[in-house]
N, C-alpha and C. Protein backbone atom coordinates (compact mmCIF):
# COMPACT_ATOMS: atom_id res chain seq x y z
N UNK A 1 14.37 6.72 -0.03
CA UNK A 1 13.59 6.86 1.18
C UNK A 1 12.11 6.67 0.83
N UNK A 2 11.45 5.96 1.88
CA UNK A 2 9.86 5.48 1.54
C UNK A 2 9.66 6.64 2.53
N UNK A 3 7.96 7.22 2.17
CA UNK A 3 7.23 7.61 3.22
C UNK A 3 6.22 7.20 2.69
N UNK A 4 5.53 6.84 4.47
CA UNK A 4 4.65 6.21 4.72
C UNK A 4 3.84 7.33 5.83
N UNK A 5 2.80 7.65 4.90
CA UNK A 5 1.37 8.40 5.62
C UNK A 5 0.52 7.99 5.95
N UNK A 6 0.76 7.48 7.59
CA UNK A 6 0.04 6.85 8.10
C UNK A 6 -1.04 7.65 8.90
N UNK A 7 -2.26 6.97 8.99
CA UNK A 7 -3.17 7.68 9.99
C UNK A 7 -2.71 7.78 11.75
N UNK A 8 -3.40 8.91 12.26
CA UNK A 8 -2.56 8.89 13.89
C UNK A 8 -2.84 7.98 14.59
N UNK A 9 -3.77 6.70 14.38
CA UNK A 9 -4.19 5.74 14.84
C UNK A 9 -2.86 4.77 14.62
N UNK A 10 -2.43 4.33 13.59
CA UNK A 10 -1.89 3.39 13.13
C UNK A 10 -0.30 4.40 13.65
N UNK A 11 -0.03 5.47 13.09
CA UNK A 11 1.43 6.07 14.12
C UNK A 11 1.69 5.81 15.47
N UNK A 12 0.91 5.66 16.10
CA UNK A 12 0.55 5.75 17.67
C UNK A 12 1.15 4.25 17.82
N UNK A 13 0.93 3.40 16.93
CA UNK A 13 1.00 1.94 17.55
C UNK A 13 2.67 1.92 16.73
N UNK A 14 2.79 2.11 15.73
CA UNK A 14 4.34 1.37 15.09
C UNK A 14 5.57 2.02 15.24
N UNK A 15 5.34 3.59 15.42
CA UNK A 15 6.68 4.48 15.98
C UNK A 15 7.34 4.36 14.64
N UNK A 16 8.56 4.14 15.24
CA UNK A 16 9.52 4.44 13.58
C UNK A 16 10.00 5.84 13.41
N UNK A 17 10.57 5.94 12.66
CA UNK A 17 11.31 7.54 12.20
C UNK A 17 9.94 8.56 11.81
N UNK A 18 10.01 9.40 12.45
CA UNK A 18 8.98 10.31 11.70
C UNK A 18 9.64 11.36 10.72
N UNK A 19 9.40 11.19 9.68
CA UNK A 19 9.75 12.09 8.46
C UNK A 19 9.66 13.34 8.95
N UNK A 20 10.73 14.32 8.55
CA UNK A 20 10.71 15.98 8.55
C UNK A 20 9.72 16.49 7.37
N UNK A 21 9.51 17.81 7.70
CA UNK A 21 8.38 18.38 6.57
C UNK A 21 9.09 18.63 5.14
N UNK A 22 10.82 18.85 5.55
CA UNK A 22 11.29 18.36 4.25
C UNK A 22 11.27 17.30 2.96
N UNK A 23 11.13 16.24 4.04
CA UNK A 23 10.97 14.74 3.65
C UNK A 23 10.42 14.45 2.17
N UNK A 24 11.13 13.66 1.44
CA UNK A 24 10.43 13.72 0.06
C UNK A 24 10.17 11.72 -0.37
N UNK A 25 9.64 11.44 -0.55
CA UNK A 25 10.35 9.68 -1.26
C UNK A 25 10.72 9.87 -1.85
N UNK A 26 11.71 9.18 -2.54
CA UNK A 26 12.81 9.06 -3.30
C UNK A 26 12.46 7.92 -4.32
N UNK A 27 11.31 7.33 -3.98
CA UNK A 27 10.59 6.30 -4.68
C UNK A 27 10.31 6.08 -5.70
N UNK A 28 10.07 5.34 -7.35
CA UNK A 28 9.53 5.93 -8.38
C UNK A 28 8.03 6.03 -8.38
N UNK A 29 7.22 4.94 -7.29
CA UNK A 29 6.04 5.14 -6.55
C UNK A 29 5.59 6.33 -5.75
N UNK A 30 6.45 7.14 -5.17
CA UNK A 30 6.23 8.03 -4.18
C UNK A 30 5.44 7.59 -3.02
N UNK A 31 4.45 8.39 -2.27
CA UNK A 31 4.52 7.85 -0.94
C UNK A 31 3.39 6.50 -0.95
N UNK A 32 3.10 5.89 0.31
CA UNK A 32 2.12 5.25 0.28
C UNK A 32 1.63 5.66 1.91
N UNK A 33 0.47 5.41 1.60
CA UNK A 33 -0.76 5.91 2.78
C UNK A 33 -0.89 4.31 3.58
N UNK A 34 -1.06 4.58 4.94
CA UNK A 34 -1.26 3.43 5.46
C UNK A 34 -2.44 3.51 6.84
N UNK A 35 -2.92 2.76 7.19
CA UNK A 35 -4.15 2.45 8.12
C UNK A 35 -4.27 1.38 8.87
N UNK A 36 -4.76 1.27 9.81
CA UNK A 36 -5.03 -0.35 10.36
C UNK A 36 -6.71 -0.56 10.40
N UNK A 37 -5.74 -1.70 10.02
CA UNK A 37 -7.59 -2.90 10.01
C UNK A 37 -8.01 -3.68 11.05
N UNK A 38 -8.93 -2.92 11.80
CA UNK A 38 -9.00 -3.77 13.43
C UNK A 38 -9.76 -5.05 13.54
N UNK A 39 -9.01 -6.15 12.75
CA UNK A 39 -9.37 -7.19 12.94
C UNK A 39 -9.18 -7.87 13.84
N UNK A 40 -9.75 -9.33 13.63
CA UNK A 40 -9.20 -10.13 15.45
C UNK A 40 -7.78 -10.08 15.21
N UNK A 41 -7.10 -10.39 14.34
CA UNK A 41 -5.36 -9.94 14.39
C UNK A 41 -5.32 -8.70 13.19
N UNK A 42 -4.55 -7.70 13.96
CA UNK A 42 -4.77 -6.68 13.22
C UNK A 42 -4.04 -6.59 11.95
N UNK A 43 -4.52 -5.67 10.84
CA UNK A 43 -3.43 -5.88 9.92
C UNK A 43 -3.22 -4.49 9.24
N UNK A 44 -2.72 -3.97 8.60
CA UNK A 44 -2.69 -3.04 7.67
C UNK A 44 -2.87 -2.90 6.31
N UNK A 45 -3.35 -1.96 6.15
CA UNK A 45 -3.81 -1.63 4.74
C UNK A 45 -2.90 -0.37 3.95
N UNK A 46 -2.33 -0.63 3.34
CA UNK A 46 -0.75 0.38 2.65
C UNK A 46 -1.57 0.81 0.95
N UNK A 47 -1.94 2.15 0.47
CA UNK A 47 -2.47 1.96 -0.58
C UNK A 47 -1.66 3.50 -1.54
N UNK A 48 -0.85 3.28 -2.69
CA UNK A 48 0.25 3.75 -3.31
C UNK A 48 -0.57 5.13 -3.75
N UNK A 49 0.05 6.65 -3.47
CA UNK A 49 -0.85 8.13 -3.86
C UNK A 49 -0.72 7.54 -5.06
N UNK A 50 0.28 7.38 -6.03
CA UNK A 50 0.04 7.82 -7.53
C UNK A 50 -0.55 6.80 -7.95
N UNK A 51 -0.85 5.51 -7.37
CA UNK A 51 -1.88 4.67 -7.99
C UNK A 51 -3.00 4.10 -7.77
N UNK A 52 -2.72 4.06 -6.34
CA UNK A 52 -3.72 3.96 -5.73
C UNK A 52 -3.88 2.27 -5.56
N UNK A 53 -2.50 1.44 -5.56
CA UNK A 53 -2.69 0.35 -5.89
C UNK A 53 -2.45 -0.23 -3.93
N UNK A 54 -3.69 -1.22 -3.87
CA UNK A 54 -3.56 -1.81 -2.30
C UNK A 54 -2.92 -3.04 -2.31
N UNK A 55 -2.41 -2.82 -1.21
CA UNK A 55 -1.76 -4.07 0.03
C UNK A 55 -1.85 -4.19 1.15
N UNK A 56 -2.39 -5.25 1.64
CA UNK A 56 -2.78 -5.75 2.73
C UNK A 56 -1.55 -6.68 3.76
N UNK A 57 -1.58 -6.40 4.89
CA UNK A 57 -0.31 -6.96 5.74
C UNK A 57 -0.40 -7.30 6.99
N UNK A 58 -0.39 -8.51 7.76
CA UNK A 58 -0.32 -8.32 9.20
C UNK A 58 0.50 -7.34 10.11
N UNK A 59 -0.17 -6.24 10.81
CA UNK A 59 0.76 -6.07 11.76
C UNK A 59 1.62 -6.04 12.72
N UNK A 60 1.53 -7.54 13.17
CA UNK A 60 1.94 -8.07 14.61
C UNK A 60 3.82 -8.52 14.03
N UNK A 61 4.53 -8.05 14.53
CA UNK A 61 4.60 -7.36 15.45
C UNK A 61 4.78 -5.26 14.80
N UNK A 62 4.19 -5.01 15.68
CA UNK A 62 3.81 -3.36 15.13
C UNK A 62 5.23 -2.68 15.12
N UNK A 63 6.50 -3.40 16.02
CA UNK A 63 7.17 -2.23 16.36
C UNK A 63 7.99 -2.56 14.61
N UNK A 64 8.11 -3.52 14.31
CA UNK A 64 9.04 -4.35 13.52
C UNK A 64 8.10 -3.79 11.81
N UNK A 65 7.33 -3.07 11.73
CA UNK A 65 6.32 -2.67 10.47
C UNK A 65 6.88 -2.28 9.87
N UNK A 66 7.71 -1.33 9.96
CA UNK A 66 8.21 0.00 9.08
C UNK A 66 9.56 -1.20 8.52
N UNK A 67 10.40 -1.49 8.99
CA UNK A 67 11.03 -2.63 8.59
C UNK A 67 11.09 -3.52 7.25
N UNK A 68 10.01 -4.62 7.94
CA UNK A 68 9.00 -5.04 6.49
C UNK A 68 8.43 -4.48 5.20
N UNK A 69 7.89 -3.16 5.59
CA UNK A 69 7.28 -2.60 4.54
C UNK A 69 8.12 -2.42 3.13
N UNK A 70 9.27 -2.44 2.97
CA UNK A 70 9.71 -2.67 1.29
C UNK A 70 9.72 -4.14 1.17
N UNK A 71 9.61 -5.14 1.74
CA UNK A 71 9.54 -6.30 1.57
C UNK A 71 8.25 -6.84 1.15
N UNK A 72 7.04 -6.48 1.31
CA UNK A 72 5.85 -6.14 1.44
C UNK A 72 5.37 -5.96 0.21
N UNK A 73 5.93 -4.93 -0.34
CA UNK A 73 5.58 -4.01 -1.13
C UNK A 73 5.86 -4.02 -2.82
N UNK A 74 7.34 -4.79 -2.37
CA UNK A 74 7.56 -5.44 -3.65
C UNK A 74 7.12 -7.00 -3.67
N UNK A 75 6.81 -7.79 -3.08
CA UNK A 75 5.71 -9.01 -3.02
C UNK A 75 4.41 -8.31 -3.91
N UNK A 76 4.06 -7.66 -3.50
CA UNK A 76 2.80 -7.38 -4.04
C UNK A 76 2.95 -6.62 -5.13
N UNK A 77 4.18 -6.04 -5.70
CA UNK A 77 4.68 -5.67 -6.99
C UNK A 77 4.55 -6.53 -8.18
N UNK A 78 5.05 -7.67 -7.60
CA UNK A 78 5.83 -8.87 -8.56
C UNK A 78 4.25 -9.41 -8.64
N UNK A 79 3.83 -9.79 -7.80
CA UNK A 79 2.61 -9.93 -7.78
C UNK A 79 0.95 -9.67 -8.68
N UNK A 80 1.69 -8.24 -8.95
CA UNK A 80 1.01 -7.54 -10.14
C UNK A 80 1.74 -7.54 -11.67
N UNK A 81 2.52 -8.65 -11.91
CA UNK A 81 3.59 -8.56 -12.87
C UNK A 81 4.42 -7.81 -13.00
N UNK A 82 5.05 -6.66 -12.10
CA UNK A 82 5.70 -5.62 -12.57
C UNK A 82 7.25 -6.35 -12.39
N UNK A 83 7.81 -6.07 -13.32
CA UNK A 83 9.30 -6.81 -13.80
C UNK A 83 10.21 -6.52 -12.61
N UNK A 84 10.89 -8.04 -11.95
CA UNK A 84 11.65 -8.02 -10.93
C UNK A 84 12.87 -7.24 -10.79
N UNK A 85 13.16 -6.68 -12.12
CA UNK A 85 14.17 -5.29 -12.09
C UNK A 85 13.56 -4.07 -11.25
N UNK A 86 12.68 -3.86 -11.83
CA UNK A 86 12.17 -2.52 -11.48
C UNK A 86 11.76 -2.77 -9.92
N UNK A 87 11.18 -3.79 -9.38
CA UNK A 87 11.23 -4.20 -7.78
C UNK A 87 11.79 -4.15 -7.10
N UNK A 88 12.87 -4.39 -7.87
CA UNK A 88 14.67 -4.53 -6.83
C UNK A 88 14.94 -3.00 -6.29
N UNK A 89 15.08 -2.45 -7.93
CA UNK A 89 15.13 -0.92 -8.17
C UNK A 89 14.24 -0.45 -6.81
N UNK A 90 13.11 -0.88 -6.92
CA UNK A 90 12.37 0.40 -6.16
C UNK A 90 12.99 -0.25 -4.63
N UNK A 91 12.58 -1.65 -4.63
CA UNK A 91 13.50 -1.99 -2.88
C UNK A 91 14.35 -1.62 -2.36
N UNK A 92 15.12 -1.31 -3.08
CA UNK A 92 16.71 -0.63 -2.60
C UNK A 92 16.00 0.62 -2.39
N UNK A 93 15.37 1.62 -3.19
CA UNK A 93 15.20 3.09 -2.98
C UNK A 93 14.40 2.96 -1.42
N UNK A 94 13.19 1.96 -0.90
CA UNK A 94 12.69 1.69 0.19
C UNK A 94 13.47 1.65 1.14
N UNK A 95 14.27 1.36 1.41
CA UNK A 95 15.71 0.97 2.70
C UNK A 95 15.55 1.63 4.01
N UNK A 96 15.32 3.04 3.67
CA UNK A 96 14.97 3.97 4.40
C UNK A 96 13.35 4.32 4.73
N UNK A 97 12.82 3.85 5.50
CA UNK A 97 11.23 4.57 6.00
C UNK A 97 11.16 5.19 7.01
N UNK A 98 10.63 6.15 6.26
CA UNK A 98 9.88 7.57 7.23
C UNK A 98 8.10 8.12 7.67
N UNK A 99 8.07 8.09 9.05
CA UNK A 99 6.43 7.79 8.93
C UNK A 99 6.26 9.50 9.03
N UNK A 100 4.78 9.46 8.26
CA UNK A 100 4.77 10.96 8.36
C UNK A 100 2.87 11.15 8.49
N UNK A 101 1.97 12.11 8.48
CA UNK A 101 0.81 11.97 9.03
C UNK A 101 -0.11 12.27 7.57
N UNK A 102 -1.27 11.64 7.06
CA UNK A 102 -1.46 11.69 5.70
C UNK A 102 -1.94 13.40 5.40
N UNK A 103 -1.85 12.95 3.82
CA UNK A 103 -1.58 14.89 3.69
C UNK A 103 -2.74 14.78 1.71
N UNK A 104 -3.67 13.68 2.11
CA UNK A 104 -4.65 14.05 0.88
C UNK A 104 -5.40 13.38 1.00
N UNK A 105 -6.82 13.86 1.68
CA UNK A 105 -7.75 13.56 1.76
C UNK A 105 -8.07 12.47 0.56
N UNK A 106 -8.44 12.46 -0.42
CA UNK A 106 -8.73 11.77 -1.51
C UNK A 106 -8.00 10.26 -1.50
N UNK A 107 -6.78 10.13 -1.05
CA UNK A 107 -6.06 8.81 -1.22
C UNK A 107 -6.89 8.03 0.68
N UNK A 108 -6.69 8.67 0.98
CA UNK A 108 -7.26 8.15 2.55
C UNK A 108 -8.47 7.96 2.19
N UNK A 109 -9.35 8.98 1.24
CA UNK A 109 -10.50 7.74 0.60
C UNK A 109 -10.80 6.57 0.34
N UNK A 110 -10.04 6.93 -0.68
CA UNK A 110 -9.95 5.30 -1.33
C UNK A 110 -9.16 4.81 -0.65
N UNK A 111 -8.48 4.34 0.35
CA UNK A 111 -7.72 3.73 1.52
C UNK A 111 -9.44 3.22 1.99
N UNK A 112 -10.02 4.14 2.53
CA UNK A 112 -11.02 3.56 3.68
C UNK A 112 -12.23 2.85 2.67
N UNK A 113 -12.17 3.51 1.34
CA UNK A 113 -12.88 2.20 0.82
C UNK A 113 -11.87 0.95 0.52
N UNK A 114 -11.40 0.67 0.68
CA UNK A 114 -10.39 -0.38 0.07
C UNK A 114 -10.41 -1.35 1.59
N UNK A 115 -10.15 -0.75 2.54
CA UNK A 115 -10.38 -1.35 3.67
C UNK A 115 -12.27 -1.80 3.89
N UNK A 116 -12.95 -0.76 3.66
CA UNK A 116 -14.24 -1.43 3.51
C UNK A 116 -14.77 -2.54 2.67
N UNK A 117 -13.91 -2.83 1.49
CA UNK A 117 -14.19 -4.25 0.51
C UNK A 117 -13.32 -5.23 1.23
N UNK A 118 -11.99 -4.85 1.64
CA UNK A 118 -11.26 -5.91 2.41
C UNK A 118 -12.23 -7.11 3.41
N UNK A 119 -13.18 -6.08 4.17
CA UNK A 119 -13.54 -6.46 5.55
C UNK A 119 -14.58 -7.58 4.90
N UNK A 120 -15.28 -6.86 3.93
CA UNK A 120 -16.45 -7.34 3.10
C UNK A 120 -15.93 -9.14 2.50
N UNK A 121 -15.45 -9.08 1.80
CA UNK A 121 -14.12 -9.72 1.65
C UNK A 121 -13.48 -10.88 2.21
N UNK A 122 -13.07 -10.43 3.14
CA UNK A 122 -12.61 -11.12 4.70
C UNK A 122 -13.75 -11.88 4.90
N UNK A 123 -15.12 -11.06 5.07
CA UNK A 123 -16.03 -11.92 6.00
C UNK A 123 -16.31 -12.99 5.11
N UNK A 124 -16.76 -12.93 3.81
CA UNK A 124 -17.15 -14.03 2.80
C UNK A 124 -16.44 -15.34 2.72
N UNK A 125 -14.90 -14.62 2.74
CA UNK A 125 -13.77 -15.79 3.04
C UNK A 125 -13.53 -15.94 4.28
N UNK A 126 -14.26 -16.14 5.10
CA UNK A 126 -14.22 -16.17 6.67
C UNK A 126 -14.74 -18.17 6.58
N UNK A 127 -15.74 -18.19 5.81
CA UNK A 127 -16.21 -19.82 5.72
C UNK A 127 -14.91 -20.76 5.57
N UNK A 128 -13.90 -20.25 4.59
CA UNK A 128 -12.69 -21.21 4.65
C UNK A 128 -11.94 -21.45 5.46
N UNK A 129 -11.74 -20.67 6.47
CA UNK A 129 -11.09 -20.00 7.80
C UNK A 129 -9.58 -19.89 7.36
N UNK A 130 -9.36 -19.11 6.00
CA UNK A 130 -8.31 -18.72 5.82
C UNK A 130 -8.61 -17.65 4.46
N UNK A 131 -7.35 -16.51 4.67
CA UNK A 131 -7.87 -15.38 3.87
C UNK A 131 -6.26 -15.62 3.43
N UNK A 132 -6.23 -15.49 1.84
CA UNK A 132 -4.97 -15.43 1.30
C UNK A 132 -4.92 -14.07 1.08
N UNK A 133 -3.81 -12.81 1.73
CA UNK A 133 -4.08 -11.68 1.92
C UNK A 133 -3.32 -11.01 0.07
N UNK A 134 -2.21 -12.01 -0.08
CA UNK A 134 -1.90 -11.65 -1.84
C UNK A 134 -2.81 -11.53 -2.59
N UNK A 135 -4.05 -12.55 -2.13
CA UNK A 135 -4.90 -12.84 -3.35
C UNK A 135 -5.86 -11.85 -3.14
N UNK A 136 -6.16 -11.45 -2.16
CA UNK A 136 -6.96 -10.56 -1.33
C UNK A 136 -6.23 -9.01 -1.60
N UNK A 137 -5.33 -8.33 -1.63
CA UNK A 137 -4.62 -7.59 -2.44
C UNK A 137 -4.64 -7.46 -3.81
N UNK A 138 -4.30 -8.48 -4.51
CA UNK A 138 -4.88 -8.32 -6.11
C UNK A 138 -6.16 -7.89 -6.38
N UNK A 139 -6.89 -8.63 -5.89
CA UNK A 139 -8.60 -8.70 -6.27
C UNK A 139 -8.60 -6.84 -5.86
N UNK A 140 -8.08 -6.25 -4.86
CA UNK A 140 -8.52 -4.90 -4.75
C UNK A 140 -7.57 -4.24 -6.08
N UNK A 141 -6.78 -4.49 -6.09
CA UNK A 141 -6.21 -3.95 -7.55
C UNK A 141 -6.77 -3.68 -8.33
N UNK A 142 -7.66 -4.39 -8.50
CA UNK A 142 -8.64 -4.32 -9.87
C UNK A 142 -10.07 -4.30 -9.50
N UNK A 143 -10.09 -3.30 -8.70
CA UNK A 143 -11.51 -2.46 -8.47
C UNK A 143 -11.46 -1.15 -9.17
N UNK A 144 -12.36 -0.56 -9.80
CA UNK A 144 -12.57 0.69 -10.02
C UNK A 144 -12.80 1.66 -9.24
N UNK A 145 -11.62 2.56 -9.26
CA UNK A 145 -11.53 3.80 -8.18
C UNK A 145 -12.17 4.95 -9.05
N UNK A 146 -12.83 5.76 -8.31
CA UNK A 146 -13.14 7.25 -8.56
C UNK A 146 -12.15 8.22 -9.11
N UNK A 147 -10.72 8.20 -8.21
CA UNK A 147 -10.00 9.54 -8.60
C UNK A 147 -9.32 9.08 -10.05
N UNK A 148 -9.70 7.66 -10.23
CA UNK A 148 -8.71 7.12 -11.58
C UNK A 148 -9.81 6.81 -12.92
N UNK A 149 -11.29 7.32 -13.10
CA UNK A 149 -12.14 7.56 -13.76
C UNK A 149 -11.21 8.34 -14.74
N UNK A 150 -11.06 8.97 -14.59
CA UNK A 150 -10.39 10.24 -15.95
C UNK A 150 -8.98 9.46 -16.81
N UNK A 151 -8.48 8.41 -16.03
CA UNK A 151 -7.22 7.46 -16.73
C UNK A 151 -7.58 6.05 -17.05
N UNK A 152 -7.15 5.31 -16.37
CA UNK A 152 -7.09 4.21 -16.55
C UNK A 152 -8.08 3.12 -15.79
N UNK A 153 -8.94 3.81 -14.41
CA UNK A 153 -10.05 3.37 -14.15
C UNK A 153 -9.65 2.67 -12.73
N UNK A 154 -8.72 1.35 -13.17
CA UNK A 154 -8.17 0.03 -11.74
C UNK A 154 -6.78 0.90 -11.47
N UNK A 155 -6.15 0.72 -10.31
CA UNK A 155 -5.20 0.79 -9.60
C UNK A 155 -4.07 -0.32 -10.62
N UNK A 156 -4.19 -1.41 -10.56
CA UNK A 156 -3.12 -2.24 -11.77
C UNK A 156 -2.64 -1.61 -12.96
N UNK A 157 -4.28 -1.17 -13.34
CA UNK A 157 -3.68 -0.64 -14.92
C UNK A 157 -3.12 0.71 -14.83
N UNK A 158 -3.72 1.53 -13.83
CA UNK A 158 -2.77 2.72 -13.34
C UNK A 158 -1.35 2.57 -13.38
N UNK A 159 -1.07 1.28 -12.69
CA UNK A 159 0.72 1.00 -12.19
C UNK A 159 0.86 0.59 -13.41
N UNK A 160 0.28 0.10 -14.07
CA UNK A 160 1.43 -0.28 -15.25
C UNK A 160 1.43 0.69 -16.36
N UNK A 161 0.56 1.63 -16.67
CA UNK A 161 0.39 2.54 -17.43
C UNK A 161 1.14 3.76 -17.04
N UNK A 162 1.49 3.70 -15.31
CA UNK A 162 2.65 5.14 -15.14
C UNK A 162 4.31 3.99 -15.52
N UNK A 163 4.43 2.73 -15.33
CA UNK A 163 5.56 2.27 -15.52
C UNK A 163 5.94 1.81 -16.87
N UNK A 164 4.97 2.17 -17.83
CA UNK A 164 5.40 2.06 -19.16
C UNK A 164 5.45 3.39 -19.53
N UNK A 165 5.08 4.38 -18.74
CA UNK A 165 5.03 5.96 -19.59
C UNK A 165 6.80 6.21 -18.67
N UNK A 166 7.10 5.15 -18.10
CA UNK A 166 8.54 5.63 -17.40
C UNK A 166 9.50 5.10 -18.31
N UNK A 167 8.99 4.28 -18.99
CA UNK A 167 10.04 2.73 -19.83
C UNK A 167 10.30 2.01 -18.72
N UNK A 168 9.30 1.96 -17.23
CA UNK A 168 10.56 0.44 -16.62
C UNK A 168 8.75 -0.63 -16.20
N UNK A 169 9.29 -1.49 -15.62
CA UNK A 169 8.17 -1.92 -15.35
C UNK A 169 8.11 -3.90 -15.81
């Protein structure tokens, strides 16, 4: 089971199962935090608690989100090199999504900065009149976050440094 801690902005629009307070992921990622990006087509911004690693996604259509999102998620896995075993692995554990309302200040941080370089970002690559949102996802990967100062510094090297302290990856 995925949960997805979304802001009440972004709940309001995609519906979906709302997780009980029991609710746990079942994930080897655990949950991911999610937001919308009110662009001229809107999109979402999905960014992992234990790593803090971002992905970027159209939302249209909103009802159909929760759906997509392990599909999503491991794109932007493989993406970061992480070995198509361990993708599968975690896709299958995704099957199930549960939306639930975010519950740590600190990751919704760095969510709303991550969305603030996106936009930044976006606009620069606005001259091409096309934004490759993978490539646009990586590049935030490998920004230096605050809460990851004391480890490994980027969100990438985070994910691969908790998936080699697991043996999978």
């Amino acid at each position: 089971m995925l949960i997805v801690r979304a802001t009440l902005k972004l709940r309001d629009k995609v519906g979906g199962v709302t997780a009980e307070p029991d609710d746990a992921s079942t994930t080897v990622l655990g949950d991911w935090y999610a937001n919308l990006l009110t662009w001229r087509h809107p999109h979402v911004i999905l960014v992992n608690a234990r790593t803090l690693v971002p992905v970027i996604t159209p939302m249209a259509p909103a009802k159909g989100l929760t759906g997509r999102l392990p599909d999503v998620i491991a794109d932007a896995l493989l993406a970061l090199g992480v070995s198509k075993t361990f993708v599968d692995a975690e896709r299958e554990r995704m099957q199930e999504v549960r939306i639930a309302p975010t519950a740590d200040r600190s990751v919704v941080g760095s969510m709303n900065d991550f969305a603030f370089l996106a936009d930044h970002r976006r606009d620069h690559a606005s001259s091409l009149n096309e934004v490759d949102l993978g490539a646009l996802s990586k590049s935030l990967a490998h920004v230096p976050c605050g809460p990851l100062y004391k480890s490994h510094t980027f969100p990438d090297a985070e994910l691969h440094a908790l998936l080699a302290s697991l043996g999978e990856g």
